[in-house]
C-alpha atoms as a PDB file:
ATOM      1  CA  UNK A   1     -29.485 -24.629   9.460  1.00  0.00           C
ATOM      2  CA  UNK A   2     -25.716 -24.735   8.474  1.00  0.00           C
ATOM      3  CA  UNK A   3     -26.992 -26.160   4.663  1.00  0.00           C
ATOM      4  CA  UNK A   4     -29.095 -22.750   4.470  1.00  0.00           C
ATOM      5  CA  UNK A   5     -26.535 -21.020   5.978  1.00  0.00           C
ATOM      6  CA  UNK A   6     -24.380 -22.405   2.846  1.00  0.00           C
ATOM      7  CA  UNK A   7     -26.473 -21.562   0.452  1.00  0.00           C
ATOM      8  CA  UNK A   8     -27.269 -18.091   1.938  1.00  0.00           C
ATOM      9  CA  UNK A   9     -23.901 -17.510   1.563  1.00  0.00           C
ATOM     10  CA  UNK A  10     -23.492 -18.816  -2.175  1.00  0.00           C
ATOM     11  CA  UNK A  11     -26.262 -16.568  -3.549  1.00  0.00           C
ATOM     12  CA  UNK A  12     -24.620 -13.659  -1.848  1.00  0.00           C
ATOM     13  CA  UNK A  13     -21.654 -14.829  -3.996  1.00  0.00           C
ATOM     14  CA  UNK A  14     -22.443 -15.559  -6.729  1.00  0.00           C
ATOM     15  CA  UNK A  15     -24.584 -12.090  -6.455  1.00  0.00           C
ATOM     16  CA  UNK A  16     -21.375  -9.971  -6.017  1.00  0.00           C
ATOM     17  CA  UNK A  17     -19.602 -11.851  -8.893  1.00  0.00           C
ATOM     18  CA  UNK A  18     -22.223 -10.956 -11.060  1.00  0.00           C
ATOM     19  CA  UNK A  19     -22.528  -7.451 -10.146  1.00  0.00           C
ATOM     20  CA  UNK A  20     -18.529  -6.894 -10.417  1.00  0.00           C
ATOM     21  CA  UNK A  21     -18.791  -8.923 -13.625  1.00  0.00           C
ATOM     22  CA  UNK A  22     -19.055  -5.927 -15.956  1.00  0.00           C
ATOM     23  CA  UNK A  23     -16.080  -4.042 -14.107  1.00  0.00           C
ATOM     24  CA  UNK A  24     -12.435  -4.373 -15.160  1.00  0.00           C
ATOM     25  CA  UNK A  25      -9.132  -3.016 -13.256  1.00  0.00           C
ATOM     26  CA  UNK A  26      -6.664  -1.253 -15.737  1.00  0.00           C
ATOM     27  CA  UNK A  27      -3.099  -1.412 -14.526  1.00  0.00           C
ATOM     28  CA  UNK A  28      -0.254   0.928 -16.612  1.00  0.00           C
ATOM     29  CA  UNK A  29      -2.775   3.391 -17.831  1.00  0.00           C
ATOM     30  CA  UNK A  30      -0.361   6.561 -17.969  1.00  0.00           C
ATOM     31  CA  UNK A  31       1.170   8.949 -15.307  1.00  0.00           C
ATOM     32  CA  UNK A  32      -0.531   8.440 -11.975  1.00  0.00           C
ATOM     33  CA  UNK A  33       0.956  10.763  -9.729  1.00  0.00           C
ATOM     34  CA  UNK A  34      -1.225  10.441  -6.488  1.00  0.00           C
ATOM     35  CA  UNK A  35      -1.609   6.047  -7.228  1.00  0.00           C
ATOM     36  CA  UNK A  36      -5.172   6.170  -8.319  1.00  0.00           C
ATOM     37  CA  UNK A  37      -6.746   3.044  -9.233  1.00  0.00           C
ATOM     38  CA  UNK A  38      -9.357   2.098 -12.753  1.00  0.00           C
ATOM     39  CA  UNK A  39     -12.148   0.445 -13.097  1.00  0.00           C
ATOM     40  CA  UNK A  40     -13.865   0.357 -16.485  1.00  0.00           C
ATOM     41  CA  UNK A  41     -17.380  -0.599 -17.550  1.00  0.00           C
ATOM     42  CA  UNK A  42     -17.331  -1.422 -21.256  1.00  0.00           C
ATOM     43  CA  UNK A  43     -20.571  -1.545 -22.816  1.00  0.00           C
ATOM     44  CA  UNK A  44     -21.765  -5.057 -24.604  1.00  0.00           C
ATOM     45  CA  UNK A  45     -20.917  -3.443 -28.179  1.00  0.00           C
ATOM     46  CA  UNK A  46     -18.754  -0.090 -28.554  1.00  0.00           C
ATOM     47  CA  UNK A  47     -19.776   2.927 -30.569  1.00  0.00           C
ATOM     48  CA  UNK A  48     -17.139   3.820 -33.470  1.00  0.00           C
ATOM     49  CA  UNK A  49     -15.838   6.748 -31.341  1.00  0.00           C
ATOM     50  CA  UNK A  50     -17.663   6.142 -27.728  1.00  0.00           C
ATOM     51  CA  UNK A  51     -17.652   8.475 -25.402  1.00  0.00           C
ATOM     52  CA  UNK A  52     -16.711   8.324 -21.638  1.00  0.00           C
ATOM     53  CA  UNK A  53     -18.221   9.113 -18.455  1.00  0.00           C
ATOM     54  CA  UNK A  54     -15.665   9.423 -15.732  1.00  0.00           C
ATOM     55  CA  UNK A  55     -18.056   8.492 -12.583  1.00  0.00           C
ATOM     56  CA  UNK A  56     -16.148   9.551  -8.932  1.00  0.00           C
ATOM     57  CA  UNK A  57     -17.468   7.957  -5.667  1.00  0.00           C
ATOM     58  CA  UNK A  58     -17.604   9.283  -2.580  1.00  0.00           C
ATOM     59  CA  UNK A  59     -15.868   9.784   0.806  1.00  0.00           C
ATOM     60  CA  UNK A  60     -15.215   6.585   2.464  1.00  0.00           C
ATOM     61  CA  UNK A  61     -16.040   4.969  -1.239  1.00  0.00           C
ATOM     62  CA  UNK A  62     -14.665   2.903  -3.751  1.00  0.00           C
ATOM     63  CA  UNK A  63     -14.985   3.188  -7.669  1.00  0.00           C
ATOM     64  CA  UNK A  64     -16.373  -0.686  -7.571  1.00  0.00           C
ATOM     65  CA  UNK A  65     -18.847   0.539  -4.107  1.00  0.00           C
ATOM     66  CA  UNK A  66     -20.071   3.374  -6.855  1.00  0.00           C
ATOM     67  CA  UNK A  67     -20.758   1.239  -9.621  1.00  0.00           C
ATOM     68  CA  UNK A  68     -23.195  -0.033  -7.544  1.00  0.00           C
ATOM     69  CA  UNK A  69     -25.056   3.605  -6.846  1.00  0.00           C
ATOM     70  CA  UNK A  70     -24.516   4.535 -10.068  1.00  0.00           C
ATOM     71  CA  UNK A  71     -24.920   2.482 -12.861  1.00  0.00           C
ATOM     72  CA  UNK A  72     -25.376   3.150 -16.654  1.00  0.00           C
ATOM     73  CA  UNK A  73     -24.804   0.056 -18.002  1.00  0.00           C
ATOM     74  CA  UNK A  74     -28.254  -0.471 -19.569  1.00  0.00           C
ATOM     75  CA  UNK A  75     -27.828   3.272 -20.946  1.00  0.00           C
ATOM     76  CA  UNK A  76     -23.903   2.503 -22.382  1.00  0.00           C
ATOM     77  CA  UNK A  77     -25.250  -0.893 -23.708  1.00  0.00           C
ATOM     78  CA  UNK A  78     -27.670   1.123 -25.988  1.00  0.00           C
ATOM     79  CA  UNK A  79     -25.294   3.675 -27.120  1.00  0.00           C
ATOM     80  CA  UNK A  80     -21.930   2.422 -26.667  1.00  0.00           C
ATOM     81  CA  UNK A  81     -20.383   4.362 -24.532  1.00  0.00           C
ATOM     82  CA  UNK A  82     -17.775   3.663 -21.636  1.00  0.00           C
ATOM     83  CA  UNK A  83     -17.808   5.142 -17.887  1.00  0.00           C
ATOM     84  CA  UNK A  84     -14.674   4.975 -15.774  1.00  0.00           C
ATOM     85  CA  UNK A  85     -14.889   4.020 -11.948  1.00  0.00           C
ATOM     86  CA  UNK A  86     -11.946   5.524 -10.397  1.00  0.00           C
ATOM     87  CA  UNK A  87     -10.508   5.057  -6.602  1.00  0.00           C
ATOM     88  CA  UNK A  88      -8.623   6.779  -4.025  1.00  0.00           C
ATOM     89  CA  UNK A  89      -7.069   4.861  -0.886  1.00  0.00           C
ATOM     90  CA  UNK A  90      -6.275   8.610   0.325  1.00  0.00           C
ATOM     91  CA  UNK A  91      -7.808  10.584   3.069  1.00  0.00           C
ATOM     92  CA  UNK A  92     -10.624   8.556   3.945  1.00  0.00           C
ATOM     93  CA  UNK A  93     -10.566   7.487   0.229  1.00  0.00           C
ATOM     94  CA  UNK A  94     -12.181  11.204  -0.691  1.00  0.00           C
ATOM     95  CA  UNK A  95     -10.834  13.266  -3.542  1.00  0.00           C
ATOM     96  CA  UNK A  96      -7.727  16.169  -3.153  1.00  0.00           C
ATOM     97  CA  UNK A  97      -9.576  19.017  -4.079  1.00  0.00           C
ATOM     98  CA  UNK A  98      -7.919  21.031  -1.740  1.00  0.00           C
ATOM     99  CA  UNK A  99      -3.858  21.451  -3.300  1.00  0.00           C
ATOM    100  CA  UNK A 100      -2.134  23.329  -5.250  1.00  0.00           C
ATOM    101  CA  UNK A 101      -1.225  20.610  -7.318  1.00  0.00           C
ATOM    102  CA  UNK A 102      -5.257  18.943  -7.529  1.00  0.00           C
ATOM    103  CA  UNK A 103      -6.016  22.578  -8.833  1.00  0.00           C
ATOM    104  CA  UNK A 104      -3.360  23.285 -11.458  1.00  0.00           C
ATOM    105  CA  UNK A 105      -3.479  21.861 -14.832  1.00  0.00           C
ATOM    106  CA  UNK A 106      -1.130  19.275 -15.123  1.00  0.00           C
ATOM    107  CA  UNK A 107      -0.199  20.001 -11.809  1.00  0.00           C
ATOM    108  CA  UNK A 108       0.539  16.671 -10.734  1.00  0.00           C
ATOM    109  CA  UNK A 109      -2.341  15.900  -7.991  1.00  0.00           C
ATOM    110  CA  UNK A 110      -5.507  13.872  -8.286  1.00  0.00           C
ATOM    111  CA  UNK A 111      -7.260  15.825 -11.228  1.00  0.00           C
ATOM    112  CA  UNK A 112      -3.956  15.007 -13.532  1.00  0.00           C
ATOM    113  CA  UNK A 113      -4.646  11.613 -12.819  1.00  0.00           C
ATOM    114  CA  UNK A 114      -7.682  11.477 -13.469  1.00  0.00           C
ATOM    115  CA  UNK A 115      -7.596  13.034 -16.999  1.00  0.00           C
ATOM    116  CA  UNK A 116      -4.707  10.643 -17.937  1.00  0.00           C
ATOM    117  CA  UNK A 117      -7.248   7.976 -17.396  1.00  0.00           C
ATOM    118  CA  UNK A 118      -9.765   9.563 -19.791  1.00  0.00           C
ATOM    119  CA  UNK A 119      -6.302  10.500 -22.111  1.00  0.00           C
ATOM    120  CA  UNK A 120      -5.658   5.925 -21.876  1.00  0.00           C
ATOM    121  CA  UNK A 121      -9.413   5.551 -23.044  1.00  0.00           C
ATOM    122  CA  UNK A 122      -9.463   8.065 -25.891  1.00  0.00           C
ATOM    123  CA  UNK A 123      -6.377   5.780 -27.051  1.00  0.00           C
ATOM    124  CA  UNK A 124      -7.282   2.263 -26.622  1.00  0.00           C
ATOM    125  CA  UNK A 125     -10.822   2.803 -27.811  1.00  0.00           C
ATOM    126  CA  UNK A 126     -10.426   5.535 -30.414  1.00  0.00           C
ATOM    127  CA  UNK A 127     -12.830   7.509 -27.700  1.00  0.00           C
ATOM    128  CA  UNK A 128     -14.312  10.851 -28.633  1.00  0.00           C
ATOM    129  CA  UNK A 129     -12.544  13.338 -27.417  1.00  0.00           C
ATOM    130  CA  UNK A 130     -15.431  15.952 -27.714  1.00  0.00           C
ATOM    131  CA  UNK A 131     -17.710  14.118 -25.440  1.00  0.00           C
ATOM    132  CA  UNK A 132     -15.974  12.907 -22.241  1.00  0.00           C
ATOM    133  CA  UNK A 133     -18.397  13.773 -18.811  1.00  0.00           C
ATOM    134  CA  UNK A 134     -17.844  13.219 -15.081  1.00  0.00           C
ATOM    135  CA  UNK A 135     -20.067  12.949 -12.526  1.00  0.00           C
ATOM    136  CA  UNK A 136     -20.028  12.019  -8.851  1.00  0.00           C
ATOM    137  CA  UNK A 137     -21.529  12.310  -5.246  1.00  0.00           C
ATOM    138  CA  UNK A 138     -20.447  14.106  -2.636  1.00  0.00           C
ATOM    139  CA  UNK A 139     -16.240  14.171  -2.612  1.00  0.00           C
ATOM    140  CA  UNK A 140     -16.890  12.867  -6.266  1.00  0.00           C
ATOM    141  CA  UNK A 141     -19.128  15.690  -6.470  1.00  0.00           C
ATOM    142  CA  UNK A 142     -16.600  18.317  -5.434  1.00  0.00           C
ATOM    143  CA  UNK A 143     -13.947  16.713  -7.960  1.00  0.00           C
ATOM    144  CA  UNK A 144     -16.321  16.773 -10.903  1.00  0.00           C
ATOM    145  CA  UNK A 145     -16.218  21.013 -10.054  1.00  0.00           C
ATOM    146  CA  UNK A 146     -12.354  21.264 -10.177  1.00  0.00           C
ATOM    147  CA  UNK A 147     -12.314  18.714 -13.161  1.00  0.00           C
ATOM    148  CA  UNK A 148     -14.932  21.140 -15.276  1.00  0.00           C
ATOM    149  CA  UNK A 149     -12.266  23.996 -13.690  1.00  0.00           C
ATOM    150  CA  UNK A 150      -9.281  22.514 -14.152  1.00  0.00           C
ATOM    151  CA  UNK A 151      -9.294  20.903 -17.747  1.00  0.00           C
ATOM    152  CA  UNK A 152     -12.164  22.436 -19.429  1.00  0.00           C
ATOM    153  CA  UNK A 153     -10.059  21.575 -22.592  1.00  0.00           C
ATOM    154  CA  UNK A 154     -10.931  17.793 -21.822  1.00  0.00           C
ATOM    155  CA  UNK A 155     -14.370  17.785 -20.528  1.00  0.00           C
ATOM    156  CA  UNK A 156     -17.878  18.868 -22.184  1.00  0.00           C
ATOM    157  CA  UNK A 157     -19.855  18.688 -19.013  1.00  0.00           C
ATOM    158  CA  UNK A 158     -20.839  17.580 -15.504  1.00  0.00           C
ATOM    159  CA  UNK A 159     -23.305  16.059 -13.460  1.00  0.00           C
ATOM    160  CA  UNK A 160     -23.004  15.679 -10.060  1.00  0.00           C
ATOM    161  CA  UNK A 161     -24.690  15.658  -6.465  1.00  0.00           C
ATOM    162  CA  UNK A 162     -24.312  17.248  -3.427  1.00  0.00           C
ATOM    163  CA  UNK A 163     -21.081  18.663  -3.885  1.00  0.00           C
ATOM    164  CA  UNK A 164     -18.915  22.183  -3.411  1.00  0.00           C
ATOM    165  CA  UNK A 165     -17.600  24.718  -6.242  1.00  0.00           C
ATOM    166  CA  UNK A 166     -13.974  24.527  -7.301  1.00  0.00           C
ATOM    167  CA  UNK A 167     -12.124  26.389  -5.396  1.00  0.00           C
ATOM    168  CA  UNK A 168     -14.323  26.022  -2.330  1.00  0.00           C
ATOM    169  CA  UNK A 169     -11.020  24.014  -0.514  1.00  0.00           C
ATOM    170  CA  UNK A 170      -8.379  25.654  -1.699  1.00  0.00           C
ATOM    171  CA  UNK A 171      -5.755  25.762   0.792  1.00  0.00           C
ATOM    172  CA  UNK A 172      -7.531  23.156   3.440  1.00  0.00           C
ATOM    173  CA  UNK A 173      -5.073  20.975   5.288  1.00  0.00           C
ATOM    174  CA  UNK A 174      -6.930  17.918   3.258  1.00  0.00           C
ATOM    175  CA  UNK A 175     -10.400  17.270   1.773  1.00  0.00           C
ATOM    176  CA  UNK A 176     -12.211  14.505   3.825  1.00  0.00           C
ATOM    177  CA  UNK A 177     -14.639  15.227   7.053  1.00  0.00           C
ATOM    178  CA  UNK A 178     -11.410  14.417   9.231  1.00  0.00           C
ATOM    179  CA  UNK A 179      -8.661  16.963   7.578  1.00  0.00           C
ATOM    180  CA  UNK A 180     -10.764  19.451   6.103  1.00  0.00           C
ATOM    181  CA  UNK A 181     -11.239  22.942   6.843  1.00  0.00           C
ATOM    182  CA  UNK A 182     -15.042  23.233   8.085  1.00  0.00           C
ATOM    183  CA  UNK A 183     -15.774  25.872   6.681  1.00  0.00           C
ATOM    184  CA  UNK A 184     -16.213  25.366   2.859  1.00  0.00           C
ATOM    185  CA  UNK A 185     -18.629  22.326   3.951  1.00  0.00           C
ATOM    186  CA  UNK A 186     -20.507  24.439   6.242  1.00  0.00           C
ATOM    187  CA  UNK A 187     -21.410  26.925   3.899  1.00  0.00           C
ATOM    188  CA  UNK A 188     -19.132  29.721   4.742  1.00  0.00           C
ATOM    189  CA  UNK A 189     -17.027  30.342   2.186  1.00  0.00           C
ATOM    190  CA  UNK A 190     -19.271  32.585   0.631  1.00  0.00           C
ATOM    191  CA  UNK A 191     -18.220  34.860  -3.044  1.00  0.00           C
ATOM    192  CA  UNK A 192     -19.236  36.628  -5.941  1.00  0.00           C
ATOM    193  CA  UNK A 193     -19.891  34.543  -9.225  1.00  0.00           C
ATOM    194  CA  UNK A 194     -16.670  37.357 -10.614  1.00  0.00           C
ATOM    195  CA  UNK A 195     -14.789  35.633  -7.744  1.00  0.00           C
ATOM    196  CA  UNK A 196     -15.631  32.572  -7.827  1.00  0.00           C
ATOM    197  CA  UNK A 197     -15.203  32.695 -11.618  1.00  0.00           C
ATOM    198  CA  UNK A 198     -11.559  34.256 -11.363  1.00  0.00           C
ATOM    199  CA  UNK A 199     -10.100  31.901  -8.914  1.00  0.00           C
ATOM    200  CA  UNK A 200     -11.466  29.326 -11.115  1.00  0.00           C
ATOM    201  CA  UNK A 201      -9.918  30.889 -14.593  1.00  0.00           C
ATOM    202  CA  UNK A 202      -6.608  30.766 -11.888  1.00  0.00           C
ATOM    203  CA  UNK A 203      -6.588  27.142 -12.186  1.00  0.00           C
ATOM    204  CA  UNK A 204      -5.949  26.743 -16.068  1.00  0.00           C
ATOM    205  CA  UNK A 205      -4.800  30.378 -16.657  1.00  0.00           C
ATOM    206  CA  UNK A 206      -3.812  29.426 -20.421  1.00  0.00           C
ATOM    207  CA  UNK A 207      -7.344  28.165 -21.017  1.00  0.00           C
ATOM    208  CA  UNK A 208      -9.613  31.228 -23.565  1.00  0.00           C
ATOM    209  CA  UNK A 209     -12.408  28.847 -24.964  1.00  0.00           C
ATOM    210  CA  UNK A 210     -15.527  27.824 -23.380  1.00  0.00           C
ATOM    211  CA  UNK A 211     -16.464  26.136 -19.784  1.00  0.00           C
ATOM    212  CA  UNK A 212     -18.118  22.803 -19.624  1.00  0.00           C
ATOM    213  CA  UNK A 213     -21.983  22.723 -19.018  1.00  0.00           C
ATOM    214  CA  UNK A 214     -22.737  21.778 -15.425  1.00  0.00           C
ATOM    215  CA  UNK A 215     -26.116  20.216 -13.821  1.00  0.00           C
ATOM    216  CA  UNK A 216     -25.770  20.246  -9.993  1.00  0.00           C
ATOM    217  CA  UNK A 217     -28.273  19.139  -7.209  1.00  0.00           C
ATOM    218  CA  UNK A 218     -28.571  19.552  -3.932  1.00  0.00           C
ATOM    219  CA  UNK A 219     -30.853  18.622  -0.840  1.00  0.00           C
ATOM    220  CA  UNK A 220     -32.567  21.316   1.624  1.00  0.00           C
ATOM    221  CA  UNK A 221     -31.700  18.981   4.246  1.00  0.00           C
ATOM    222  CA  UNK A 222     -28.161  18.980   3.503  1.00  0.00           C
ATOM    223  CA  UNK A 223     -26.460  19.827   6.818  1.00  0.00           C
ATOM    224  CA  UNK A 224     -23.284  17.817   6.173  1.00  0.00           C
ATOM    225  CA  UNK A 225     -21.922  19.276   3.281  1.00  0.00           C
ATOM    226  CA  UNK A 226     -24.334  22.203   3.807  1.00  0.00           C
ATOM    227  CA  UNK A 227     -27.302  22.861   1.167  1.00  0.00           C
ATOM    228  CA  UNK A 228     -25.997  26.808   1.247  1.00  0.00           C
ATOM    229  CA  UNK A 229     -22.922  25.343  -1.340  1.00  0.00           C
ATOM    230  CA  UNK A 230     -25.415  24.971  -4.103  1.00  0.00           C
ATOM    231  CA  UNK A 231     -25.945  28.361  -4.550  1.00  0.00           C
ATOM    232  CA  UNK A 232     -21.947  29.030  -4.762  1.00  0.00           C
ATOM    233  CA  UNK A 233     -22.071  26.366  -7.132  1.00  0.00           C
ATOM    234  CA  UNK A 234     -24.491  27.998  -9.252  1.00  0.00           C
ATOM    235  CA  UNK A 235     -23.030  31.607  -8.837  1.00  0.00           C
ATOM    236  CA  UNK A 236     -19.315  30.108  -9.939  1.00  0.00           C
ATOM    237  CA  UNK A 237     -20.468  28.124 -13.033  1.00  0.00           C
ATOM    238  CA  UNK A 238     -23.064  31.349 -13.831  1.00  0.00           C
ATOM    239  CA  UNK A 239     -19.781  33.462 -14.191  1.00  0.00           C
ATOM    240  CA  UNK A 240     -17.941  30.996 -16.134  1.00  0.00           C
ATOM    241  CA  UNK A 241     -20.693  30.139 -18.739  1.00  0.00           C
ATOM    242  CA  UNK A 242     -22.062  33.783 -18.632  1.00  0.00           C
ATOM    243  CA  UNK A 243     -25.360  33.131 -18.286  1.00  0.00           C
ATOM    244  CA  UNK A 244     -28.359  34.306 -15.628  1.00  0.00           C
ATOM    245  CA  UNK A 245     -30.944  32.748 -14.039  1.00  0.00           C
ATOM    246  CA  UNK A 246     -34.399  32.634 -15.590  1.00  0.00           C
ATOM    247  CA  UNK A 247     -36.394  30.802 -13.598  1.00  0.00           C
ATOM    248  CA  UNK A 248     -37.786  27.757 -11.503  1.00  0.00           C
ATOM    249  CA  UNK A 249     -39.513  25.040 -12.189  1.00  0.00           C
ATOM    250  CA  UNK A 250     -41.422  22.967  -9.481  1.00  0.00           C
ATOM    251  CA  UNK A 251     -41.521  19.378  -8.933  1.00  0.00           C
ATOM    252  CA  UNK A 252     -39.081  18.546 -11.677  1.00  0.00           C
ATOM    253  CA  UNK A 253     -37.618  16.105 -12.603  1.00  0.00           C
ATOM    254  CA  UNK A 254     -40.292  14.564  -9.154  1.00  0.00           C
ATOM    255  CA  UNK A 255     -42.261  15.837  -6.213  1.00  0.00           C
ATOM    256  CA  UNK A 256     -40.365  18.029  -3.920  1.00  0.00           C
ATOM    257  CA  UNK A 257     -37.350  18.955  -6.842  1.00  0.00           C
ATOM    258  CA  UNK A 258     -37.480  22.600  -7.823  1.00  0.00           C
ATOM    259  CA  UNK A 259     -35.012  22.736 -11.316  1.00  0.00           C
ATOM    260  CA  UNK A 260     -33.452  26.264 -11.419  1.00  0.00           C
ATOM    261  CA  UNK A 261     -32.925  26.976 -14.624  1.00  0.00           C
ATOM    262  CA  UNK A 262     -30.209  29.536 -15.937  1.00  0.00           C
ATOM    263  CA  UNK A 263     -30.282  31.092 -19.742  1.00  0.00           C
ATOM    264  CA  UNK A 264     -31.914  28.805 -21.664  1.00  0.00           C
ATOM    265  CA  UNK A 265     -31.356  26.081 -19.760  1.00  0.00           C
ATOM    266  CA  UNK A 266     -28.453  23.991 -22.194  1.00  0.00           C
ATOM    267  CA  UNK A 267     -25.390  25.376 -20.342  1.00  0.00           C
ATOM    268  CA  UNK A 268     -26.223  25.480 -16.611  1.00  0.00           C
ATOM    269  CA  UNK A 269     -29.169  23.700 -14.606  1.00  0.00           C
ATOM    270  CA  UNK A 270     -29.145  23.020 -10.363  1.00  0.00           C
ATOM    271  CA  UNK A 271     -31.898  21.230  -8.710  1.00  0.00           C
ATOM    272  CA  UNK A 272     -32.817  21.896  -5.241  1.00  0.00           C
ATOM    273  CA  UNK A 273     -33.885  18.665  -4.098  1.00  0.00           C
ATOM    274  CA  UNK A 274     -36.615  19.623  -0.413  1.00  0.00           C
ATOM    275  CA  UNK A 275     -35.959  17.672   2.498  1.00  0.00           C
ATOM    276  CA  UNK A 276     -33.143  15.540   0.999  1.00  0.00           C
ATOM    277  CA  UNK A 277     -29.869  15.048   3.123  1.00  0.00           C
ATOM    278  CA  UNK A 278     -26.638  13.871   1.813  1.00  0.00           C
ATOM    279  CA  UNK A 279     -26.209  12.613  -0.742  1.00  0.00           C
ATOM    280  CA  UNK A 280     -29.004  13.463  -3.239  1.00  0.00           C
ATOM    281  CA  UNK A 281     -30.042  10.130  -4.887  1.00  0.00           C
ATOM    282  CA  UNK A 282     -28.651   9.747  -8.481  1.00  0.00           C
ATOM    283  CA  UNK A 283     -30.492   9.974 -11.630  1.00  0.00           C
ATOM    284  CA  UNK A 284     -28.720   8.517 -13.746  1.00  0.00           C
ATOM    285  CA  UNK A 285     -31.237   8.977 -16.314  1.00  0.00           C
ATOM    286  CA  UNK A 286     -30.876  12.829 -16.345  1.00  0.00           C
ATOM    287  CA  UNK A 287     -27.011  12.086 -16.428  1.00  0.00           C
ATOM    288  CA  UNK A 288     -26.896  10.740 -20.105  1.00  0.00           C
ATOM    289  CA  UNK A 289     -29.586  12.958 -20.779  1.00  0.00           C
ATOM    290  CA  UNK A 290     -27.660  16.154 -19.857  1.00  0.00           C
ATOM    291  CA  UNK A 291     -24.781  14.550 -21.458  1.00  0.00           C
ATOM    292  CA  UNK A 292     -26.498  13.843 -24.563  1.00  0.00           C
ATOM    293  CA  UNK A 293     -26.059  10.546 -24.424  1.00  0.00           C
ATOM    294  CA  UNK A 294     -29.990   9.527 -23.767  1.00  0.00           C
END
């Protein structure tokens, strides 16, 4: 018994070693106002000018604990690009989406460090600058909103599940289940795409180009951050990108997935994912394919 025990425990291991294997903590990577911590997945060989996919966990998460749930190594190995798996130790380890500083450009919080991660990558690795992504679940979900909001000068587009708009916090005590205001993640703080759309522009007031692309899904059975955020999702990224809804398309990309599709379908996409609580289920597939990176 205590030899299998032994050996139980050595598999589980050596397991861990090699699934943290491809993961490497960066130290001295720029400014880091709010004492974030990097993790990087290089791919096996790297493109000339790879591009990066900044991947956020979730409340109570790691970036290591997200590698795990979402994982694109087989897809970076193939094209060569890089994702980032960032952590925060603050809050119940969820993401500041809720102050001033989080929601001003360069403003010091969470969202600054997080782009002076990306800023480190472009360097080292001679990184395209034109195709850096985030994505993320739940808090990391909420983050890759303010990101897209926040520095639309650095990002090209997002990806992310079960998550609120930017904006949707502003103001809250904190941004975890604990210090949060309820009401964003109940699905009362309710606005117009124009308002949603303004207080974004309020975040990077400078900023006259064009938003990032976003892809957002969301379960029906979402009652803990509450399936009624999608569609403030969709109404503040409508506003930004300037583009209407056109129609929806049933069991896409599976059974039970309605894909709402707005304009033409390049700039903004949600998927309304029936009977699925929190957290919708990455695809990580539809990731690099919305990112171009398929």
């Amino acid at each position: 018994m205590h030899g299998t025990t032994l050996t139980g425990l050595m598999a589980v291991l050596l397991s861990l070693s090699a699934t943290y294997a491809a993961l490497t903590q960066v130290t001295g990577w720029g400014e880091n106002p709010t004492n974030l911590e990097m993790a990087v997945s290089l791919p096996s060989k790297l493109a000339e000018k790879p591009a990066i996919i900044l991947a956020l966990h979730y409340c109570g998460g790691t970036g290591p604990a997200y590698y795990q749930v979402a994982n694109y190594d087989s897809y970076a190995n193939s094209k060569g690009f890089i994702v980032v798996y960032p952590s925060t130790k603050k809050d119940n380890n969820c993401w500041d989406v809720a102050s001033q500083k989080t929601l001003t450009h360069n403003g010091g919080g969470d969202s600054n460090g997080l782009v002076n991660m990306v800023k480190y990558l472009i360097e080292k690795y001679n990184a395209d600058p034109t195709k850096v992504y985030a994505t993320g679940s739940s808090s990391g979900c909420m983050m890759t909103n303010v990101l897209l909001a926040v520095y639309p000068d650095v990002f090209a587009a997002g990806s992310c599940y079960s998550g609120v708009a930017a904006g949707c916090l502003a103001g809250s005590p904190g941004s975890s289940p604990q210090s949060a205001d309820p009401k964003c993640a109940s699905g009362q703080n309710v606005k117009t795409g124009e308002q949603w759309a303004e207080e974004a522009k309020a975040m990077y007031p400078g900023f006259n180009g064009s938003y990032p692309r976003m892809q957002t899904f969301h379960g029906t059975a979402d009652h803990f951050v509450d399936y009624l955020n999608l569609a403030e999702q969709l109404k503040e990224w409508s506003a930004l990108l300037g583009v209407e809804f056109t129609k929806n398309v049933t069991n896409t990309p599976q059974a039970g997935y309605t894909q709402m599709v707005y304009g033409d379908g390049t700039k903004l996409v949600g998927y309304s994912a029936a009977n699925v609580g929190h957290t919708v289920p990455v695809h990580t597939q539809l990731d690099v394919a919305w990112f171009g990176l398929a």
